[in-house]
N, C-alpha and C. Protein backbone atom coordinates (compact mmCIF):
# COMPACT_ATOMS: atom_id res chain seq x y z
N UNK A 1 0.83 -1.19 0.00
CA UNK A 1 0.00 0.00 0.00
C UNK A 1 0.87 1.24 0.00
N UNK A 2 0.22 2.04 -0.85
CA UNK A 2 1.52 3.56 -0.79
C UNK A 2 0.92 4.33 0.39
N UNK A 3 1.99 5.06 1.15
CA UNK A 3 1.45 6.23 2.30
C UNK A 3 0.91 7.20 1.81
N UNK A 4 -0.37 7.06 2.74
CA UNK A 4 -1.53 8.47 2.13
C UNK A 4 -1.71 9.31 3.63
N UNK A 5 -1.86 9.98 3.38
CA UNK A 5 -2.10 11.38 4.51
C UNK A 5 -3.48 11.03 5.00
N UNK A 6 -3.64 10.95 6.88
CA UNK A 6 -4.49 10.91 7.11
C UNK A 6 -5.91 12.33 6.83
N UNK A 7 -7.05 12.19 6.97
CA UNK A 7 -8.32 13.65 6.59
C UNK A 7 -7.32 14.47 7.47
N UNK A 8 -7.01 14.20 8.54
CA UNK A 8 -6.85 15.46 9.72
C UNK A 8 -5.35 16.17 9.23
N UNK A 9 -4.84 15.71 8.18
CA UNK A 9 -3.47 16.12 7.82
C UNK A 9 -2.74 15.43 8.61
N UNK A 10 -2.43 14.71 9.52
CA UNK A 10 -1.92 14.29 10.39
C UNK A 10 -0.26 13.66 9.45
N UNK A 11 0.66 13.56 9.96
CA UNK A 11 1.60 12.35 9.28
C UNK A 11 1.10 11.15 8.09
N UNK A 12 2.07 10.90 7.20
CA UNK A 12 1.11 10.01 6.82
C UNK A 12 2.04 8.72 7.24
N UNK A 13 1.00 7.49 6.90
CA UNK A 13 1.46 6.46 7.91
C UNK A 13 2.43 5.75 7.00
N UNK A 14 3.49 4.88 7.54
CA UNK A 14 4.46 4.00 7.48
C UNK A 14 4.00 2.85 7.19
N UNK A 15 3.71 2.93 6.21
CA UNK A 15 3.41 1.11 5.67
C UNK A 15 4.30 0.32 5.81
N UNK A 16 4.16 -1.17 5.66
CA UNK A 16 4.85 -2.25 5.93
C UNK A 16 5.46 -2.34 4.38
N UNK A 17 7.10 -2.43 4.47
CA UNK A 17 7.41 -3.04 3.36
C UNK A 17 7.06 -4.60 3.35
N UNK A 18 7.30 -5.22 1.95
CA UNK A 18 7.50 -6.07 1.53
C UNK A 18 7.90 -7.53 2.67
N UNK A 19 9.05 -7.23 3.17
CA UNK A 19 9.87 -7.72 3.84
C UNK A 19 8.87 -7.73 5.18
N UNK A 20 8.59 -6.73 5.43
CA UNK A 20 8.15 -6.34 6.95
C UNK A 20 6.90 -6.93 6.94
N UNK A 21 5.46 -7.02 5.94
CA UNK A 21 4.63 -7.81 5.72
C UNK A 21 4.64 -8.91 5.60
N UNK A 22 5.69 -9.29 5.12
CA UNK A 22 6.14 -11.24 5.40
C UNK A 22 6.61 -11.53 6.25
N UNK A 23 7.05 -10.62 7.24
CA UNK A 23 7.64 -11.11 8.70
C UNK A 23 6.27 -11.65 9.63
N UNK A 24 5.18 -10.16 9.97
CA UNK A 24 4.49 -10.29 10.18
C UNK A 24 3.08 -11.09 10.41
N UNK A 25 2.97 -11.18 8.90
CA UNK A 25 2.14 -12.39 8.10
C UNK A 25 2.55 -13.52 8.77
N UNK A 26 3.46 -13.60 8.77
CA UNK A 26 4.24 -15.49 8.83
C UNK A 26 4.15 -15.18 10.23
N UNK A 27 4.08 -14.35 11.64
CA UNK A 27 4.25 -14.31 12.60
C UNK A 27 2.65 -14.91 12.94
N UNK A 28 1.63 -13.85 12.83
CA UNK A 28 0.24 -13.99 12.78
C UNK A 28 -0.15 -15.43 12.52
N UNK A 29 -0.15 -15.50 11.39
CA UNK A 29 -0.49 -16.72 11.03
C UNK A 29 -0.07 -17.84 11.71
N UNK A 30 1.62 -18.15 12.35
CA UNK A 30 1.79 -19.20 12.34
C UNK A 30 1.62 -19.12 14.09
N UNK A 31 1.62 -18.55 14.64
CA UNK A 31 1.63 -17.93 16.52
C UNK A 31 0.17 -19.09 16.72
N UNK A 32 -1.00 -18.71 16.09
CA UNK A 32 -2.48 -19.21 16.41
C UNK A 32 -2.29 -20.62 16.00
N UNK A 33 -1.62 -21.20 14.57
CA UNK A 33 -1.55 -22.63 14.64
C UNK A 33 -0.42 -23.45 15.24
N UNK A 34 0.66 -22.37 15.82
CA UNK A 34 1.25 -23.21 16.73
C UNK A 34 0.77 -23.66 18.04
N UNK A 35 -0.11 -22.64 18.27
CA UNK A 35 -0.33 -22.76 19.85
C UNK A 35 -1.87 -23.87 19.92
N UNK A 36 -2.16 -23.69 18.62
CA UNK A 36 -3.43 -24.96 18.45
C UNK A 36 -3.08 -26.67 18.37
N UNK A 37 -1.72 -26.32 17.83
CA UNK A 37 -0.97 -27.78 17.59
C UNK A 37 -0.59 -28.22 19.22
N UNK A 38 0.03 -27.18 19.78
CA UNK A 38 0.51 -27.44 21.41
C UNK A 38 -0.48 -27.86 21.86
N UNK A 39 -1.59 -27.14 21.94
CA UNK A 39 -2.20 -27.70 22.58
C UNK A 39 -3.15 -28.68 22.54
N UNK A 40 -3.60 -29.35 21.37
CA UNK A 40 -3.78 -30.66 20.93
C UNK A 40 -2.80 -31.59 21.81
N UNK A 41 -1.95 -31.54 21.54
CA UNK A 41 -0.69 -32.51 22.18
C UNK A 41 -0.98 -32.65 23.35
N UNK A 42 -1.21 -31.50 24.20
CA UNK A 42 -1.48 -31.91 25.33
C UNK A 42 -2.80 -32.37 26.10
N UNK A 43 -3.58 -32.30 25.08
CA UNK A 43 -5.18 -32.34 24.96
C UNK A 43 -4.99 -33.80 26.11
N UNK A 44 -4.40 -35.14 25.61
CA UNK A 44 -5.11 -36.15 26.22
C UNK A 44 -4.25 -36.25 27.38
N UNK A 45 -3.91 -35.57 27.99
CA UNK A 45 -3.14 -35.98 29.85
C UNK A 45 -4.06 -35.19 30.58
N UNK A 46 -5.13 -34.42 29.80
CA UNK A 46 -5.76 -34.09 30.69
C UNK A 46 -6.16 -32.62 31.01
N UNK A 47 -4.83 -32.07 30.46
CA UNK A 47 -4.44 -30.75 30.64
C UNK A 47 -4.19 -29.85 29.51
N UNK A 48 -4.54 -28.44 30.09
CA UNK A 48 -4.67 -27.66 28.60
C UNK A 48 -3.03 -26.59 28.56
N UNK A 49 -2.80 -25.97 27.74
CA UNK A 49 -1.75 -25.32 27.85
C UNK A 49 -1.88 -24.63 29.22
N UNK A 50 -2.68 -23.84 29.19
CA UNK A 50 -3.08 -22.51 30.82
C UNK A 50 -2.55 -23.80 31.36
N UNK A 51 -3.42 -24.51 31.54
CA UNK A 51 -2.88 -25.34 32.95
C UNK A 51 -1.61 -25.44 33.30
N UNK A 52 -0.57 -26.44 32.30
CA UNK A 52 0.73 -26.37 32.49
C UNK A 52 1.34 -25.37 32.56
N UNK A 53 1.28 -24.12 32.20
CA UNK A 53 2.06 -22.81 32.75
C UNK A 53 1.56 -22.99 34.15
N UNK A 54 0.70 -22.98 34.68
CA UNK A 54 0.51 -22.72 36.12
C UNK A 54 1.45 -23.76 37.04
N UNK A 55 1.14 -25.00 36.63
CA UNK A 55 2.09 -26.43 37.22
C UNK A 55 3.42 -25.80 37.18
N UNK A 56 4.23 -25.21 35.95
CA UNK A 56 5.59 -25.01 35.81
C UNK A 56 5.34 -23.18 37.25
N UNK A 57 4.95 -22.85 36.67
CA UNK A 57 5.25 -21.57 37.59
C UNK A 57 5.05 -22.05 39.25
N UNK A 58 4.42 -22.77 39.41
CA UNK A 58 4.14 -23.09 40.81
C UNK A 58 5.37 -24.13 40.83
N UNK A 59 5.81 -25.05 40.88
CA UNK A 59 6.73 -25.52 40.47
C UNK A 59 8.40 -24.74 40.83
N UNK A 60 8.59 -23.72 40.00
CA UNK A 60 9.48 -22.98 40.20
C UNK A 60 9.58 -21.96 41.47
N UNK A 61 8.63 -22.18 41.80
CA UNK A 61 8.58 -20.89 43.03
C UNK A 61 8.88 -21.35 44.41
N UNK A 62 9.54 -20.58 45.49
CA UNK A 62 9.70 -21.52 46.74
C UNK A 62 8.64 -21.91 47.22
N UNK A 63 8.80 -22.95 48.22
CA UNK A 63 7.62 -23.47 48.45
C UNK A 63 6.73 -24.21 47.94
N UNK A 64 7.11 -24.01 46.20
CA UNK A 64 5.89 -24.48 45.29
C UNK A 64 4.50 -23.95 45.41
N UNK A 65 4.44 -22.28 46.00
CA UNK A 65 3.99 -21.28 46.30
C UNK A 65 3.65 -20.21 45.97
N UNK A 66 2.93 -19.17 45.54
CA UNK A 66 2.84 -17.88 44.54
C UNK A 66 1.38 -17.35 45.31
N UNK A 67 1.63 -16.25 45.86
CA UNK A 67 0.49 -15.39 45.61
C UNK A 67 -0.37 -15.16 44.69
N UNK A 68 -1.91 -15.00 44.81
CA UNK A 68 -2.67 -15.31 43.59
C UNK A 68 -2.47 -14.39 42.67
N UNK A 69 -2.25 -13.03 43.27
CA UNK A 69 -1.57 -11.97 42.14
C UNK A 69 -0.50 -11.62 41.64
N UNK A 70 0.36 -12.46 42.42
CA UNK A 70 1.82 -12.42 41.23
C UNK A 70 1.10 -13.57 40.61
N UNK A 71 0.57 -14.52 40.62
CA UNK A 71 0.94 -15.41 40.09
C UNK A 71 -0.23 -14.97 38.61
N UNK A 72 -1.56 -14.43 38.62
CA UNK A 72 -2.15 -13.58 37.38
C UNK A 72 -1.43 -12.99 36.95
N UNK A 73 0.00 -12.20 37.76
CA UNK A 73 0.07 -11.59 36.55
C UNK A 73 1.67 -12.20 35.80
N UNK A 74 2.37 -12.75 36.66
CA UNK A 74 2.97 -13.58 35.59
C UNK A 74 2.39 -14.77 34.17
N UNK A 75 1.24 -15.05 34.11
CA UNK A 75 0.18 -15.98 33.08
C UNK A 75 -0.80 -14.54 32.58
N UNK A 76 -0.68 -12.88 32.86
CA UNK A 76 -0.91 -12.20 32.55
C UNK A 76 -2.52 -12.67 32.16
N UNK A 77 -3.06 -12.94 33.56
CA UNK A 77 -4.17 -13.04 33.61
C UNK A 77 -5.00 -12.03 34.71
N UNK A 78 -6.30 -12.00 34.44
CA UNK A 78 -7.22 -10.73 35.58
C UNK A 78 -7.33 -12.09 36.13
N UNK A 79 -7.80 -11.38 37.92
CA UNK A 79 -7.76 -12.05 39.25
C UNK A 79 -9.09 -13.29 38.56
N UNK A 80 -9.83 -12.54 38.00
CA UNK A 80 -11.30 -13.99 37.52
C UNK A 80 -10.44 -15.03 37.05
N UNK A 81 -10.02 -14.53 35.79
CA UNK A 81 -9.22 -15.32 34.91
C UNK A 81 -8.50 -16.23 35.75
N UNK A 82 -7.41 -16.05 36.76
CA UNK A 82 -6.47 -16.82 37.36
C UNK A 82 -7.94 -17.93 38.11
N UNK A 83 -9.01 -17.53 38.62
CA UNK A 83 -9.27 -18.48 39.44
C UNK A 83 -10.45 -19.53 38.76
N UNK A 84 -10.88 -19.00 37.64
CA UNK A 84 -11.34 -19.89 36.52
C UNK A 84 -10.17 -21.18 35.88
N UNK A 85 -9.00 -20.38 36.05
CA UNK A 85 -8.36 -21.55 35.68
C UNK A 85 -7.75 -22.29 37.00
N UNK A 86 -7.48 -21.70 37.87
CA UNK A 86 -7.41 -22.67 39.04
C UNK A 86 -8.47 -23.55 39.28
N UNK A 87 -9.69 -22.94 39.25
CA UNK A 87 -10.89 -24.19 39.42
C UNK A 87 -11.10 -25.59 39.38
N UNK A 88 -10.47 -26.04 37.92
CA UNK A 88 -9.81 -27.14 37.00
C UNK A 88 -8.74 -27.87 38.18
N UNK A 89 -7.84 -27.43 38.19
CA UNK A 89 -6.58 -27.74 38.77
C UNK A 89 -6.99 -27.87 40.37
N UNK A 90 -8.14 -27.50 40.70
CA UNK A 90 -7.86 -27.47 42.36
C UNK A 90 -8.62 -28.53 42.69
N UNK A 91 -9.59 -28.71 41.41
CA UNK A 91 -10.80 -29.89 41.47
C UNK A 91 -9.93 -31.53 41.36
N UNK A 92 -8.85 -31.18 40.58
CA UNK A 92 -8.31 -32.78 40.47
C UNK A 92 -7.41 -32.70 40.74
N UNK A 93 -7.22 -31.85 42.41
CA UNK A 93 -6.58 -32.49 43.10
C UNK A 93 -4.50 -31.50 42.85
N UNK A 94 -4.53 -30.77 41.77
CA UNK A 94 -3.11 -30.53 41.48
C UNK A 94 -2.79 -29.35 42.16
N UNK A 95 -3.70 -28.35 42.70
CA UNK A 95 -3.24 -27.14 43.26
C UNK A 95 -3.88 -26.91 44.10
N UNK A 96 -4.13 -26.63 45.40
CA UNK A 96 -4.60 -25.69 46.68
C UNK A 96 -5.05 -23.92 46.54
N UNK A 97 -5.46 -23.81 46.76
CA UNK A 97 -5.86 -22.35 47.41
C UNK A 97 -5.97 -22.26 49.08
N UNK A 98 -4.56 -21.18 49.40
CA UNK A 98 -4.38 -21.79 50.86
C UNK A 98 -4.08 -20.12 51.26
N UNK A 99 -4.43 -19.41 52.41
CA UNK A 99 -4.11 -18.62 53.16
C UNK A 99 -2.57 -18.09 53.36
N UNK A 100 -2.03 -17.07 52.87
CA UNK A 100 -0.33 -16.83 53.32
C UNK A 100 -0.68 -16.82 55.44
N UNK A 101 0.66 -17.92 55.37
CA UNK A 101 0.85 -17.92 57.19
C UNK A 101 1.04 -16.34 57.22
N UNK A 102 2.17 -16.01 56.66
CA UNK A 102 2.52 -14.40 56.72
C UNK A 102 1.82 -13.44 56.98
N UNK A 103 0.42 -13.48 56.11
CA UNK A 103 -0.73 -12.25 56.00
C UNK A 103 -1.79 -13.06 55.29
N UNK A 104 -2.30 -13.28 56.59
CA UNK A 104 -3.91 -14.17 56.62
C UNK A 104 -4.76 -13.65 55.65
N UNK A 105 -4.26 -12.16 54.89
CA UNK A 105 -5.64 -11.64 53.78
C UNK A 105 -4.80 -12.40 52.26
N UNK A 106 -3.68 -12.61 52.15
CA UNK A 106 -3.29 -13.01 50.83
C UNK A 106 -3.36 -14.35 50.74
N UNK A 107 -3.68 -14.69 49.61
CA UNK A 107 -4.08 -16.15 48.98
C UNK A 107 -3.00 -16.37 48.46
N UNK A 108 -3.13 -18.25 48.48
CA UNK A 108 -2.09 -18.35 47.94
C UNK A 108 -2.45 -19.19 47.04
N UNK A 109 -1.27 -19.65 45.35
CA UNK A 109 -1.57 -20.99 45.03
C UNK A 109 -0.14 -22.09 45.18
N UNK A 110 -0.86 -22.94 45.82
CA UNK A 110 0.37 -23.95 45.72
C UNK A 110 0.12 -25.43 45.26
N UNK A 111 0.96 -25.72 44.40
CA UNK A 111 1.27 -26.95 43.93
C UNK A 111 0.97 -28.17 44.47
N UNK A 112 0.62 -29.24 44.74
CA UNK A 112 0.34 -30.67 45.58
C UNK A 112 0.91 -31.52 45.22
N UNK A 113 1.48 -32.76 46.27
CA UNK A 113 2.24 -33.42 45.55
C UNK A 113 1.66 -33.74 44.54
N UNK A 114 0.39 -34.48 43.70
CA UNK A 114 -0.07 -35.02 42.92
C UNK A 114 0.04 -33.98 41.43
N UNK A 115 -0.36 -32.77 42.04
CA UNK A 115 0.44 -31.70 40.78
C UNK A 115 1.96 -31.66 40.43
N UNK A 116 2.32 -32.00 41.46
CA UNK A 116 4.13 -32.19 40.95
C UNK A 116 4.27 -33.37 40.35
N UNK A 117 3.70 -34.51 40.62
CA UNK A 117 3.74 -35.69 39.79
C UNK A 117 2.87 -35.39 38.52
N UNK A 118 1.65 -34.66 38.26
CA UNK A 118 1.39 -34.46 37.06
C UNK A 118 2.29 -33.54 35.69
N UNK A 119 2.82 -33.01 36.83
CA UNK A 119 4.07 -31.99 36.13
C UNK A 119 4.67 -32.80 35.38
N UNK A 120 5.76 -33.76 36.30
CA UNK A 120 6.96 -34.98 35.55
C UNK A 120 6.82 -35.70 34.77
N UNK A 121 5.19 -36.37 35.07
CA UNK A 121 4.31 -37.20 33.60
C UNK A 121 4.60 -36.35 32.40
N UNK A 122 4.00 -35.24 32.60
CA UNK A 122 3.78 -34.11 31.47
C UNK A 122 4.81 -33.65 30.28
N UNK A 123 5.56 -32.97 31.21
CA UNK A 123 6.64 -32.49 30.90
C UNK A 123 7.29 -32.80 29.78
N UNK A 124 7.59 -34.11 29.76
CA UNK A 124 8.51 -34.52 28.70
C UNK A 124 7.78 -34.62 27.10
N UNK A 125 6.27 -35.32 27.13
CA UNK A 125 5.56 -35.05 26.08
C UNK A 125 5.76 -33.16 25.82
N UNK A 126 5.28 -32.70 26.90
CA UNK A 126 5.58 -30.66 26.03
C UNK A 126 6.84 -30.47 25.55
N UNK A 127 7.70 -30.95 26.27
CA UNK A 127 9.08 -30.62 25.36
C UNK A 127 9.32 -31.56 24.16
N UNK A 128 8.51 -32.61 24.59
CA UNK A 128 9.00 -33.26 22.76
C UNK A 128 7.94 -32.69 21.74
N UNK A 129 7.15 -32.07 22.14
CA UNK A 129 6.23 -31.56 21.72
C UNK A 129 6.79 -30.19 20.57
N UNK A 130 6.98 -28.90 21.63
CA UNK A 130 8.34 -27.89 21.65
C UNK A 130 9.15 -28.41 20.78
N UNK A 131 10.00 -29.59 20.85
CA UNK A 131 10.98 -29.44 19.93
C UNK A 131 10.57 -30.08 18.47
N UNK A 132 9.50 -30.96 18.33
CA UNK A 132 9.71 -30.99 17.13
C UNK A 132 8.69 -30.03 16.86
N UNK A 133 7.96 -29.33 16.98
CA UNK A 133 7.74 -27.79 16.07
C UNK A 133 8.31 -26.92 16.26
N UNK A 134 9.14 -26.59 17.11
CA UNK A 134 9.51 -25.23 17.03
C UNK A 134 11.58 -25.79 16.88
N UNK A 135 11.99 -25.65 18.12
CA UNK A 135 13.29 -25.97 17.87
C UNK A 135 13.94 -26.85 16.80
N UNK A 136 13.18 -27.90 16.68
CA UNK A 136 14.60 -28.91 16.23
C UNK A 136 14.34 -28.38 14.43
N UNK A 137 13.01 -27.72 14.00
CA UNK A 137 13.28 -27.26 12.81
C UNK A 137 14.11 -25.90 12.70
N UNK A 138 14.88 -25.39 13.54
CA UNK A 138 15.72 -23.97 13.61
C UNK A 138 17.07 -24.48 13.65
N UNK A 139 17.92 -23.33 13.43
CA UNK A 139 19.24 -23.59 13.48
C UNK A 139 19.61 -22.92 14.65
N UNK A 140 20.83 -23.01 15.35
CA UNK A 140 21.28 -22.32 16.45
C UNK A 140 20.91 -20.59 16.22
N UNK A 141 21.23 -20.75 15.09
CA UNK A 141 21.57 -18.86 14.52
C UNK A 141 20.18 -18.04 14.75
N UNK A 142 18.97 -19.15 14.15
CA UNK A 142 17.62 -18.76 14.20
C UNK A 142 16.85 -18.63 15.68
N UNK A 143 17.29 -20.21 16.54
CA UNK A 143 17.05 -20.20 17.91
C UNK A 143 17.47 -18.82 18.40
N UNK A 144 19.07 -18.29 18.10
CA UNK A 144 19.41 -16.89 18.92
C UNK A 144 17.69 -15.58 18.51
N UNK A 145 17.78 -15.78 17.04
CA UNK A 145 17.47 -14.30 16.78
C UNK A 145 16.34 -14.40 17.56
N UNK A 146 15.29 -15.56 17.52
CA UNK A 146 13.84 -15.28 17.57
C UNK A 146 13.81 -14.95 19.23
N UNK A 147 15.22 -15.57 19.93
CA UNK A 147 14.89 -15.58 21.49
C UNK A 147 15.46 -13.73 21.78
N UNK A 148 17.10 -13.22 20.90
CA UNK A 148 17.00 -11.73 21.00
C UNK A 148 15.58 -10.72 19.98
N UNK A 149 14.79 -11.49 19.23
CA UNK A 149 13.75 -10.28 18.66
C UNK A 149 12.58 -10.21 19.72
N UNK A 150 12.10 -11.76 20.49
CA UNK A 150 11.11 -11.33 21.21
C UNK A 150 11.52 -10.97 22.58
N UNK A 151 12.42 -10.82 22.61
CA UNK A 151 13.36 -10.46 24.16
C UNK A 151 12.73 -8.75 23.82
N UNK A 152 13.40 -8.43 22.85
CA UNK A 152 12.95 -7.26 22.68
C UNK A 152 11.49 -6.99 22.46
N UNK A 153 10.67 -7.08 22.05
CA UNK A 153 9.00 -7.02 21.82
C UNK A 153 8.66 -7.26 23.33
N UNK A 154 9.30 -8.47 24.34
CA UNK A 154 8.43 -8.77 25.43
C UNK A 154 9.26 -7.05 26.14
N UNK A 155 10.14 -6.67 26.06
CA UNK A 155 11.03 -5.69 27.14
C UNK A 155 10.29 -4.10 26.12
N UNK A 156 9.61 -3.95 25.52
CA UNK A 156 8.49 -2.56 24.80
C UNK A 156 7.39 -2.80 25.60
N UNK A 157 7.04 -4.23 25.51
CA UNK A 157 5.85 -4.10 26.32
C UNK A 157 5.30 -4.21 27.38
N UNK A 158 6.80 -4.25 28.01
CA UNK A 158 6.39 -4.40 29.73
C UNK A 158 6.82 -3.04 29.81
N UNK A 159 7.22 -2.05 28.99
CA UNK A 159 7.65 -0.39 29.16
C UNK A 159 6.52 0.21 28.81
N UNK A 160 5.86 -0.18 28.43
CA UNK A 160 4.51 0.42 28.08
C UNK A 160 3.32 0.14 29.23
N UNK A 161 3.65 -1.19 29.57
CA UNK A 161 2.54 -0.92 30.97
C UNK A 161 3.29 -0.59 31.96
N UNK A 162 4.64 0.10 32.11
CA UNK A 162 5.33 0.34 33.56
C UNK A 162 6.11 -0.45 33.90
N UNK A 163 6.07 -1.98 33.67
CA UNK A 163 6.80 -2.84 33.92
C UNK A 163 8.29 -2.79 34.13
N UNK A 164 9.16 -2.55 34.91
CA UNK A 164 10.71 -2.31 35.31
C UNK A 164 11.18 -3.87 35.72
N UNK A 165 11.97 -4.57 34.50
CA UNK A 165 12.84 -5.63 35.45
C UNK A 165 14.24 -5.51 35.68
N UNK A 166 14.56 -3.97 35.88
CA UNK A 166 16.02 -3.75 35.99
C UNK A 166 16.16 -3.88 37.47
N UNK A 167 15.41 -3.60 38.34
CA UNK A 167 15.16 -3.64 39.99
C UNK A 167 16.01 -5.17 40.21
């Protein structure tokens, strides 16, 4: 498309070259059927993608522990959102909703053993999963760029909502 001047006179806009429309395109497009393929894969253990981010983040945390609002907003979910998907997970048994000893008003979510064993089942199907669509068709060179281009895209957009991880 050629740049046309907005009614208000304003700048006129920066179209996508060539190049920059096929980046894009191929981004769009392939983001929604990757994440449809993932999560097929994980369709029959039971568990949906949301879920396993929560298992791994609880998982990683001391305790096997997270406040309910760090833990929305690391899965960059609203407080509903986090407990719609806890619902699932608390019903069979893989995660708690438990009181901080610390400060009796904060919630917590934590992991159970039976969620840590659903984790270890898991796990290895998502990463063989992971690698044969995404990694093992890249080269080292490609693995770097895509991990320095969205390094950058994720570090704009945590500057745009305020987000500081230089602290």
């Amino acid at each position: 498309m050629a740049q046309h001047a907005t009614a208000s006179g304003a700048s006129a806009t920066r179209w996508l070259e060539p190049r920059e429309m096929a980046a894009w395109r191929a981004f769009v497009t392939t983001s929604t059927d990757l994440g449809s393929a993932m999560e097929s894969d994980l369709v029959h253990t039971g568990l949906m993608t949301g879920d396993y981010q929560v298992l791994v983040n609880l998982s990683e945390a001391e305790d096997r522990s997270v406040r309910m609002c760090d833990l929305a907003g690391k899965l960059q979910l609203s407080p509903s959102g986090l407990t719609r998907r806890l619902d699932g997970l608390v019903r069979a048994g893989y995660v708690e909703r438990r009181p901080s000893d610390a400060d009796r008003r904060v919630m917590l979510a934590v992991l159970t053993p039976a969620g840590f064993d659903k984790l270890v089942e898991v796990a290895p199907l998502h990463v063989a999963s992971v690698r044969r669509r995404m990694i093992d068709l890249l080269s080292p060179a490609e693995l770097d760029a895509i991990a320095s281009s969205f390094g950058k895209i994720r570090a704009a957009l945590d500057a745009e909502r305020g987000i500081d991880h230089s602290a």
